[in-house]
PDB file of N, CA and C in Angstrom:
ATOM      1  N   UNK A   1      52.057   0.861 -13.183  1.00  0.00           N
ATOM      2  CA  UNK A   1      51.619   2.071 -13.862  1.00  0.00           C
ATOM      3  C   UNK A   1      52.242   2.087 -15.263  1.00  0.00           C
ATOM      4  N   UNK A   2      51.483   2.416 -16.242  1.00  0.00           N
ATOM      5  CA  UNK A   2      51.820   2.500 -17.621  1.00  0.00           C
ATOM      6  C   UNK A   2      53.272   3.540 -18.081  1.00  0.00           C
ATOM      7  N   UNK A   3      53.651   3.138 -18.773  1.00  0.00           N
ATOM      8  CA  UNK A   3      54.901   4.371 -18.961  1.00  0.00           C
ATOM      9  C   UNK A   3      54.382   5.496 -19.582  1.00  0.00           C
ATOM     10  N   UNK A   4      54.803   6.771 -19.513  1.00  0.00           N
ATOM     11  CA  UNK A   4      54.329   7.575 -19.726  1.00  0.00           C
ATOM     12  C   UNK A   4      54.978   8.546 -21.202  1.00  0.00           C
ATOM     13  N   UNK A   5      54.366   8.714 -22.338  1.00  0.00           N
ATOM     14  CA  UNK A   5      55.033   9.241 -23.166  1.00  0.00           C
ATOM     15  C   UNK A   5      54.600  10.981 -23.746  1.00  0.00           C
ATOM     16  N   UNK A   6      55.425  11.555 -24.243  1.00  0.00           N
ATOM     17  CA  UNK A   6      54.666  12.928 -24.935  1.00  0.00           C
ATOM     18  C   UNK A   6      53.110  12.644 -25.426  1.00  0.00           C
ATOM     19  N   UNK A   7      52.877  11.673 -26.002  1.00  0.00           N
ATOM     20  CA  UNK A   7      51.917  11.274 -26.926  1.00  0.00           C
ATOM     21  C   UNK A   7      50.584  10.717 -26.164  1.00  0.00           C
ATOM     22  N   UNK A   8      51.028  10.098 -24.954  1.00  0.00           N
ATOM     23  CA  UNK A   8      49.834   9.218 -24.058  1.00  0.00           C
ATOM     24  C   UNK A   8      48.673  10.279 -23.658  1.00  0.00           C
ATOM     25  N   UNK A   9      48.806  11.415 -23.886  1.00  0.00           N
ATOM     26  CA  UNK A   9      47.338  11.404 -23.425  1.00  0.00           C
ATOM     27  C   UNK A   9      46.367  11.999 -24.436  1.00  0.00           C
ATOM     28  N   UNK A  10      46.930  11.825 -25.676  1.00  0.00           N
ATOM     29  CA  UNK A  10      46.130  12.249 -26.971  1.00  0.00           C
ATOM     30  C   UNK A  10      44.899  10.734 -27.571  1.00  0.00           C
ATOM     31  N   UNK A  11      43.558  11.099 -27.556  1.00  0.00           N
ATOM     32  CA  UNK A  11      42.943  10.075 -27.944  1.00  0.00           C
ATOM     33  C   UNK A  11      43.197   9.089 -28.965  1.00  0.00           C
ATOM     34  N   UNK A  12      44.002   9.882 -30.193  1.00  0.00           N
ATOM     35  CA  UNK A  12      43.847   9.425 -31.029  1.00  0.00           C
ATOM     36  C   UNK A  12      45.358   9.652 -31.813  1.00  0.00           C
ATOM     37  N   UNK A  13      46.323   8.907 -30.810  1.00  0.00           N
ATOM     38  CA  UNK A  13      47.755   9.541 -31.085  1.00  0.00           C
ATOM     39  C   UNK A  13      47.923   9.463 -32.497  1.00  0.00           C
ATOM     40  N   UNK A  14      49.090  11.038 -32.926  1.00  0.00           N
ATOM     41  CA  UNK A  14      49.515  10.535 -33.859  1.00  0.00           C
ATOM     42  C   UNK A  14      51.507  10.304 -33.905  1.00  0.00           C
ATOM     43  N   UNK A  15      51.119   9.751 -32.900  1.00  0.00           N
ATOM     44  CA  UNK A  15      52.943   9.593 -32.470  1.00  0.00           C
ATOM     45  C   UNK A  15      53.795   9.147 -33.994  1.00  0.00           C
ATOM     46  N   UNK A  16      53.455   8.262 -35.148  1.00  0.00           N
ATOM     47  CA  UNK A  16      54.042   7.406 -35.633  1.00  0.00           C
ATOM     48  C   UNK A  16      54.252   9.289 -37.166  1.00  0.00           C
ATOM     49  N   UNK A  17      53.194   9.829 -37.103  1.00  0.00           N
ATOM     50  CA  UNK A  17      53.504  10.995 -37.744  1.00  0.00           C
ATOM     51  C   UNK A  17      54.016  12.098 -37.303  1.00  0.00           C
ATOM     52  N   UNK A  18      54.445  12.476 -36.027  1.00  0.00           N
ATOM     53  CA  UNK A  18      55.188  13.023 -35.659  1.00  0.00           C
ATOM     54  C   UNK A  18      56.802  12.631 -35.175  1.00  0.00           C
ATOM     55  N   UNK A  19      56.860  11.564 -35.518  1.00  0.00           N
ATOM     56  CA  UNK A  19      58.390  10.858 -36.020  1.00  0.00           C
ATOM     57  C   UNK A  19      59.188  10.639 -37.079  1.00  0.00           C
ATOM     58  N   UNK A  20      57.838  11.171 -38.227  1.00  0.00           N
ATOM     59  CA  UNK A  20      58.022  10.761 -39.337  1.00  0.00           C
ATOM     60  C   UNK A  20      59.129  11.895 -40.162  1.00  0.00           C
ATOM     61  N   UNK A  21      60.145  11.249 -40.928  1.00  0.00           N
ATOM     62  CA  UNK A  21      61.216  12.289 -41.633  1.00  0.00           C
ATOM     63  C   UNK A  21      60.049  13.733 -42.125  1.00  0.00           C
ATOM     64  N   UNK A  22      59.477  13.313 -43.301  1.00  0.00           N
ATOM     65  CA  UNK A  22      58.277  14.542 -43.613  1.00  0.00           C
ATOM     66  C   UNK A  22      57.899  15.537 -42.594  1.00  0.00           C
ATOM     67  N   UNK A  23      57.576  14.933 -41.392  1.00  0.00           N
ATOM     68  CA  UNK A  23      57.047  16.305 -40.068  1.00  0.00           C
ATOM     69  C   UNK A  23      58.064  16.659 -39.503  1.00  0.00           C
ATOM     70  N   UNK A  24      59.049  16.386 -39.719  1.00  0.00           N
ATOM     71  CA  UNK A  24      60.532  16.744 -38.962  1.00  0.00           C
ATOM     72  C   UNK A  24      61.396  17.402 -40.128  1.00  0.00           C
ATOM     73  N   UNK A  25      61.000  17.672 -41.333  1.00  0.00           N
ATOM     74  CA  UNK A  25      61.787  18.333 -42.660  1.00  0.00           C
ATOM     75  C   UNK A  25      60.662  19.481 -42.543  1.00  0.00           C
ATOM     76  N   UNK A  26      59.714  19.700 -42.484  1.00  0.00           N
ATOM     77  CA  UNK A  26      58.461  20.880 -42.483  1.00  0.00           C
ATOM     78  C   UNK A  26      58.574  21.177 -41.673  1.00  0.00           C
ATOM     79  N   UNK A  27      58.851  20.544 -40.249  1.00  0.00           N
ATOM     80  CA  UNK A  27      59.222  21.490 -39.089  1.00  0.00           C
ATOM     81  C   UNK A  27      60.031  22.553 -39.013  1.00  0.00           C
ATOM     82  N   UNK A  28      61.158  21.846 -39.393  1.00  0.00           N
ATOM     83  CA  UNK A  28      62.712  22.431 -39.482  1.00  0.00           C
ATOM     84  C   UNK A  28      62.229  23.222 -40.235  1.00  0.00           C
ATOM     85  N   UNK A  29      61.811  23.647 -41.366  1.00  0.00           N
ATOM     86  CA  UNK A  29      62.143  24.260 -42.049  1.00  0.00           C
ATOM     87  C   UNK A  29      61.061  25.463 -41.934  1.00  0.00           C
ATOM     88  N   UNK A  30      59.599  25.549 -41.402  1.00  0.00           N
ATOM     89  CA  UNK A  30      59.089  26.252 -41.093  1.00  0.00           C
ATOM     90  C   UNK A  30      60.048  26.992 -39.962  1.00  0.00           C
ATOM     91  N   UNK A  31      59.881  27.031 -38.788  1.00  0.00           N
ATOM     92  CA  UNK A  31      60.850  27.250 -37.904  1.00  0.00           C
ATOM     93  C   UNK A  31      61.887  28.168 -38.597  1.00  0.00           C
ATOM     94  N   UNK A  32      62.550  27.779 -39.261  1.00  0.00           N
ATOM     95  CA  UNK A  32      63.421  28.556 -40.078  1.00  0.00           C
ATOM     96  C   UNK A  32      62.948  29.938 -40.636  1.00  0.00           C
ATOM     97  N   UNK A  33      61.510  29.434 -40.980  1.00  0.00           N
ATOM     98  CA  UNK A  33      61.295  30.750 -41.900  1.00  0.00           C
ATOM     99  C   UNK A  33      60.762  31.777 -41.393  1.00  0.00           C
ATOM    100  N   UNK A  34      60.008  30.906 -40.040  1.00  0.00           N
ATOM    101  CA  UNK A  34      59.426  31.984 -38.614  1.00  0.00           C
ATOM    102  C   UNK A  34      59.885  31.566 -37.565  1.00  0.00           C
ATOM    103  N   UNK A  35      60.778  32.361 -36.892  1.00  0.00           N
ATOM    104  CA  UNK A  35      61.396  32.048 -36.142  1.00  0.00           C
ATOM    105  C   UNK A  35      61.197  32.729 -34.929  1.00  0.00           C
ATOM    106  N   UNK A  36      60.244  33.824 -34.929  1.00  0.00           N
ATOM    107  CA  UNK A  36      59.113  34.762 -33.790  1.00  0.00           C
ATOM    108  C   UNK A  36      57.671  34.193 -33.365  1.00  0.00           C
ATOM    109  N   UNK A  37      57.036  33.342 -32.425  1.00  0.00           N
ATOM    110  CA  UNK A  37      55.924  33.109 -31.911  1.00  0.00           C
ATOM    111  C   UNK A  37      55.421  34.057 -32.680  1.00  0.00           C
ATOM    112  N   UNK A  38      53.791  33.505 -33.336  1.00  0.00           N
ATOM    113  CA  UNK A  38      53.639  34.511 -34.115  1.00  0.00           C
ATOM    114  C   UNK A  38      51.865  34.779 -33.241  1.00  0.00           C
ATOM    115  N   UNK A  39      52.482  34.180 -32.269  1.00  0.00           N
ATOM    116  CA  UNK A  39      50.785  34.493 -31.344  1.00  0.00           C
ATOM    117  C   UNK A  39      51.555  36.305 -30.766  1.00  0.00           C
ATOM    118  N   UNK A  40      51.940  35.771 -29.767  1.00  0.00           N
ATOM    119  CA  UNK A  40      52.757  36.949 -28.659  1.00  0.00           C
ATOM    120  C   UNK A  40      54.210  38.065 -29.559  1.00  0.00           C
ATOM    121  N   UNK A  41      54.837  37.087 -30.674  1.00  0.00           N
ATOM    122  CA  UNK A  41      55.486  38.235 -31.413  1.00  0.00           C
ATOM    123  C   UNK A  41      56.784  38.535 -30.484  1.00  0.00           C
ATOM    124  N   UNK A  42      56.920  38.375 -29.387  1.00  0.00           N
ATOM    125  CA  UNK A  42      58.620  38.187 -28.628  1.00  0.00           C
ATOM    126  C   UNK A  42      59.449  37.215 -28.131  1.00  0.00           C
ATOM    127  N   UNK A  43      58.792  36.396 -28.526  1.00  0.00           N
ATOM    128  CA  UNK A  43      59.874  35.020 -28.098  1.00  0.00           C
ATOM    129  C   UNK A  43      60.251  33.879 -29.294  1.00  0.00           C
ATOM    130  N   UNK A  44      61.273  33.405 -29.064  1.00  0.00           N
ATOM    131  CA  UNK A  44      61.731  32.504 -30.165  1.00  0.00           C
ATOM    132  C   UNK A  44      60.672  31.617 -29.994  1.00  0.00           C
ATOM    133  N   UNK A  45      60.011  30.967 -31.679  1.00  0.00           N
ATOM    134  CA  UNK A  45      59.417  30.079 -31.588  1.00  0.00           C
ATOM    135  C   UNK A  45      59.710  28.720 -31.513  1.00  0.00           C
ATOM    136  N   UNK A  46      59.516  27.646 -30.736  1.00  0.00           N
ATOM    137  CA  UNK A  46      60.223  26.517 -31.025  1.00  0.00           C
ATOM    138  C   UNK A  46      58.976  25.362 -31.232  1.00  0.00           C
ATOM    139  N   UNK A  47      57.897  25.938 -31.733  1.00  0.00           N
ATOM    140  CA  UNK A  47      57.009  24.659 -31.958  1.00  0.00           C
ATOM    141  C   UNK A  47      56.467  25.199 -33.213  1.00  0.00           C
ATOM    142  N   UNK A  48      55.952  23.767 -34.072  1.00  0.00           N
ATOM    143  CA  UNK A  48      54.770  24.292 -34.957  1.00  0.00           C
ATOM    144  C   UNK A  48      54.107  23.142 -34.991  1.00  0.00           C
ATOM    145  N   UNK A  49      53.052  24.426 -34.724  1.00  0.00           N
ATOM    146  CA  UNK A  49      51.485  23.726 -34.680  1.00  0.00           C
ATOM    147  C   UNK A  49      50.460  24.037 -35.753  1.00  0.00           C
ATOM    148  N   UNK A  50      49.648  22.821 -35.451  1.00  0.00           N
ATOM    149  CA  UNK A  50      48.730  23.051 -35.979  1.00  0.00           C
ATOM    150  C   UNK A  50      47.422  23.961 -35.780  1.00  0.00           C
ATOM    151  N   UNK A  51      47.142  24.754 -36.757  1.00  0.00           N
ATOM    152  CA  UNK A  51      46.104  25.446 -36.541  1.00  0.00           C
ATOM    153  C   UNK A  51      44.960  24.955 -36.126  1.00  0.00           C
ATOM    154  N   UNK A  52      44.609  23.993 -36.822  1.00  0.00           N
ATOM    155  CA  UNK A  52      43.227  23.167 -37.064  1.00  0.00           C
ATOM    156  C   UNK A  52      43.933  21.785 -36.513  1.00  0.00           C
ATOM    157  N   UNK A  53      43.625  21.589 -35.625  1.00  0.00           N
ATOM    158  CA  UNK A  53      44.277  20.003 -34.898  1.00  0.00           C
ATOM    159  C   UNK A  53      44.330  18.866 -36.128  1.00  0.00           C
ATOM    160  N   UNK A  54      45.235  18.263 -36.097  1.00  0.00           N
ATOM    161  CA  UNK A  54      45.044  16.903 -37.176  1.00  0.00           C
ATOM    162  C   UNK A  54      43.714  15.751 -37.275  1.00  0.00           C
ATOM    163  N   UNK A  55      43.794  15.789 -35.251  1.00  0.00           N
ATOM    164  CA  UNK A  55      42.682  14.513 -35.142  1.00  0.00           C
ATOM    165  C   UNK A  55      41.619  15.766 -35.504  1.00  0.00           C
ATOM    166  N   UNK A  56      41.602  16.826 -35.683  1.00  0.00           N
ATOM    167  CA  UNK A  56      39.933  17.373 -36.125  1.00  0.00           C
ATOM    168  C   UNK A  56      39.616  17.898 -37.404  1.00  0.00           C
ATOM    169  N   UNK A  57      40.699  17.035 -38.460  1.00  0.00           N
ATOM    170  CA  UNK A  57      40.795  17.100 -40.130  1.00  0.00           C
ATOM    171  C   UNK A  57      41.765  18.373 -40.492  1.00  0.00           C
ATOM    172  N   UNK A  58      42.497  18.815 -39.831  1.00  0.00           N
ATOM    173  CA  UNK A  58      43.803  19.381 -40.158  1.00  0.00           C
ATOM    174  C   UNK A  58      44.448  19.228 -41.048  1.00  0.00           C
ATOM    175  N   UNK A  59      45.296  19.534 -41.787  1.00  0.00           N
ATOM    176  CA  UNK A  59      46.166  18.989 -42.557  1.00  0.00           C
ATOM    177  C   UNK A  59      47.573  18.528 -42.593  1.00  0.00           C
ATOM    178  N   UNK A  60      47.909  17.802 -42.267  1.00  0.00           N
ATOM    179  CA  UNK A  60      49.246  17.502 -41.237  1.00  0.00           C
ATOM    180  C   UNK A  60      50.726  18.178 -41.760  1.00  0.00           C
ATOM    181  N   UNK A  61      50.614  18.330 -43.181  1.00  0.00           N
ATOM    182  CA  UNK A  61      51.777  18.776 -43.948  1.00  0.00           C
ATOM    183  C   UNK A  61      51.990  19.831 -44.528  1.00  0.00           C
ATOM    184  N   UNK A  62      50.569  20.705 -44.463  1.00  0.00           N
ATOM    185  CA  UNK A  62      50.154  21.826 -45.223  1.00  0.00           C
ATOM    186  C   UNK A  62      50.547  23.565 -44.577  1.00  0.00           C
ATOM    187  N   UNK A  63      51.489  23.845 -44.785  1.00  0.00           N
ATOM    188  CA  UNK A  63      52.088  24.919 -43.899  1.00  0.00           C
ATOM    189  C   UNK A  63      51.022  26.063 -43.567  1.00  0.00           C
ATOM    190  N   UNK A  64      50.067  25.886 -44.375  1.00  0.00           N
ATOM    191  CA  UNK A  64      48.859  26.907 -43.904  1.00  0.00           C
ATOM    192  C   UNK A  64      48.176  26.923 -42.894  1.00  0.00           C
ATOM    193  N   UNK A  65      48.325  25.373 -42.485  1.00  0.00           N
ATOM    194  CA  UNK A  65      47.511  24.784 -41.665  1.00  0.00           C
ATOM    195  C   UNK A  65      48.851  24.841 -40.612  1.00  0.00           C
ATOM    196  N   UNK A  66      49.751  26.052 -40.274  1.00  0.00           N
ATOM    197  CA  UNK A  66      51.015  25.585 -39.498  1.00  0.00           C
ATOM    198  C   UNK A  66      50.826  26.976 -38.510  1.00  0.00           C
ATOM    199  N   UNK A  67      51.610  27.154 -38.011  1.00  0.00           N
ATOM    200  CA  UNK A  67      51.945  28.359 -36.841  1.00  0.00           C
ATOM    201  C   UNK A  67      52.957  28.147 -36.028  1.00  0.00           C
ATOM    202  N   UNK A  68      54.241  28.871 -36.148  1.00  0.00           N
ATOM    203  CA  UNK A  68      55.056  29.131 -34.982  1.00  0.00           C
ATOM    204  C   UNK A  68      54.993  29.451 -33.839  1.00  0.00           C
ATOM    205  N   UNK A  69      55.110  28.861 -32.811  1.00  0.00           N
ATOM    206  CA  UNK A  69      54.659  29.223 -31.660  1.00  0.00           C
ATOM    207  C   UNK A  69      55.698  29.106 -30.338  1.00  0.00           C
ATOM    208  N   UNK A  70      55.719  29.948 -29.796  1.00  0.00           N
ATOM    209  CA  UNK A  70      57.222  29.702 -28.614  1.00  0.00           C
ATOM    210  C   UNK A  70      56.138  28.796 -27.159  1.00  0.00           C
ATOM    211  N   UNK A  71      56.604  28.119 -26.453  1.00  0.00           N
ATOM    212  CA  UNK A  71      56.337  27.091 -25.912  1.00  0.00           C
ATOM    213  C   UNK A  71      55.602  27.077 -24.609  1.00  0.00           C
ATOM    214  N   UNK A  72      55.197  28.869 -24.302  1.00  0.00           N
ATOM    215  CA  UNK A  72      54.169  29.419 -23.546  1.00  0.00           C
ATOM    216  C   UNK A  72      52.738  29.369 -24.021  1.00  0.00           C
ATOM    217  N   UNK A  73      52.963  30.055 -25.605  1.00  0.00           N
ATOM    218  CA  UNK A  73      51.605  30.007 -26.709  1.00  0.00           C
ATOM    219  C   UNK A  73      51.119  29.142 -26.731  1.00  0.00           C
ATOM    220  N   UNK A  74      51.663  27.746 -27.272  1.00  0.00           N
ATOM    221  CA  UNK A  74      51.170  26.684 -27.350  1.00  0.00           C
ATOM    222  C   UNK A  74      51.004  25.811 -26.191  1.00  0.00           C
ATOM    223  N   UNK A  75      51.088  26.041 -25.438  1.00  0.00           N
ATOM    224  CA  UNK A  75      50.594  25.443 -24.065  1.00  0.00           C
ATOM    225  C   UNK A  75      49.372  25.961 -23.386  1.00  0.00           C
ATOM    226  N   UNK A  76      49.288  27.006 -23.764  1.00  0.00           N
ATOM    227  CA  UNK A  76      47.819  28.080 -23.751  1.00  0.00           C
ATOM    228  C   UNK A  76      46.882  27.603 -24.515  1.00  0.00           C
ATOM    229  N   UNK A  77      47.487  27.520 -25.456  1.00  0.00           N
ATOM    230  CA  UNK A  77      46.758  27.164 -26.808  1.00  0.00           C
ATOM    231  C   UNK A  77      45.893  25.859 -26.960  1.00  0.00           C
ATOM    232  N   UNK A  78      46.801  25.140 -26.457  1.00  0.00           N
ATOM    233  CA  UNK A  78      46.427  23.179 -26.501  1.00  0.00           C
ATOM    234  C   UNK A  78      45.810  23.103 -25.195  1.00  0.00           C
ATOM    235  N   UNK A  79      45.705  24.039 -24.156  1.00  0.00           N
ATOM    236  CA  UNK A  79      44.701  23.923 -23.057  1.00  0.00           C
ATOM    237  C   UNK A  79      43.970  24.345 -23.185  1.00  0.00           C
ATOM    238  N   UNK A  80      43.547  25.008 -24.216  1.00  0.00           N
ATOM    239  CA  UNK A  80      42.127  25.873 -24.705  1.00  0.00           C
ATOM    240  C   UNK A  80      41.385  24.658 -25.178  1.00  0.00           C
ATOM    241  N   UNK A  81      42.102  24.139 -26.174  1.00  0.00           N
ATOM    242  CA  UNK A  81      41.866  23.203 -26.881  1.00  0.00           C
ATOM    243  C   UNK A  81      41.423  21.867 -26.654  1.00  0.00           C
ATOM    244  N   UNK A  82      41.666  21.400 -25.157  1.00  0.00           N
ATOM    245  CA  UNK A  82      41.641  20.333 -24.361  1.00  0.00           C
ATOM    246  C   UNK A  82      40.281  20.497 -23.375  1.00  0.00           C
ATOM    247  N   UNK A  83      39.983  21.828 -23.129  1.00  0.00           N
ATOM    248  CA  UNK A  83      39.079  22.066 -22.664  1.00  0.00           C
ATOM    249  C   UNK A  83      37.506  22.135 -23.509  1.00  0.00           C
ATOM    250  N   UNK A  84      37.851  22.292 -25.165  1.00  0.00           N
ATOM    251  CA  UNK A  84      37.075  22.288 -26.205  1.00  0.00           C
ATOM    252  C   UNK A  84      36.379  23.293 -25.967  1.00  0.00           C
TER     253      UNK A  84
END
């Protein structure tokens, strides 16, 4: 059986940009500046996502294209999303 990573079940991984110093300095630092899920508004956020998915012309670096999200939201969110 294949090993299994965060990244394996995305078609069109972008593992090598989400390692990258750049998405990990915009992270941090978004995060910083919202630090409230800004779906639900009561829980610490500890992800940022993308609004507009990357593989669906997103913008990978563009904080507009960003959202804080605590780790219930975005699991809601990316199963919405998975379901299309």
């Amino acid at each position: 059986m294949p090993e299994r990573t965060p990244f394996a079940r995305r078609a069109n991984g972008n593992h090598a940009f989400y390692a990258s110093t750049a998405w990990r300095k915009a992270r941090k630092l978004y995060i910083e500046q919202h630090p409230i899920c800004e779906i639900c508004r009561r829980a610490a956020a500890t992800v940022v996502d993308h609004i507009r998915p990357i593989n669906q012309g997103g913008a990978p670096l563009d904080e507009h294209n960003f959202q804080a999200l605590c780790a219930v939201c975005h699991n809601k969110k990316s199963g919405h999303e998975s379901r299309g």
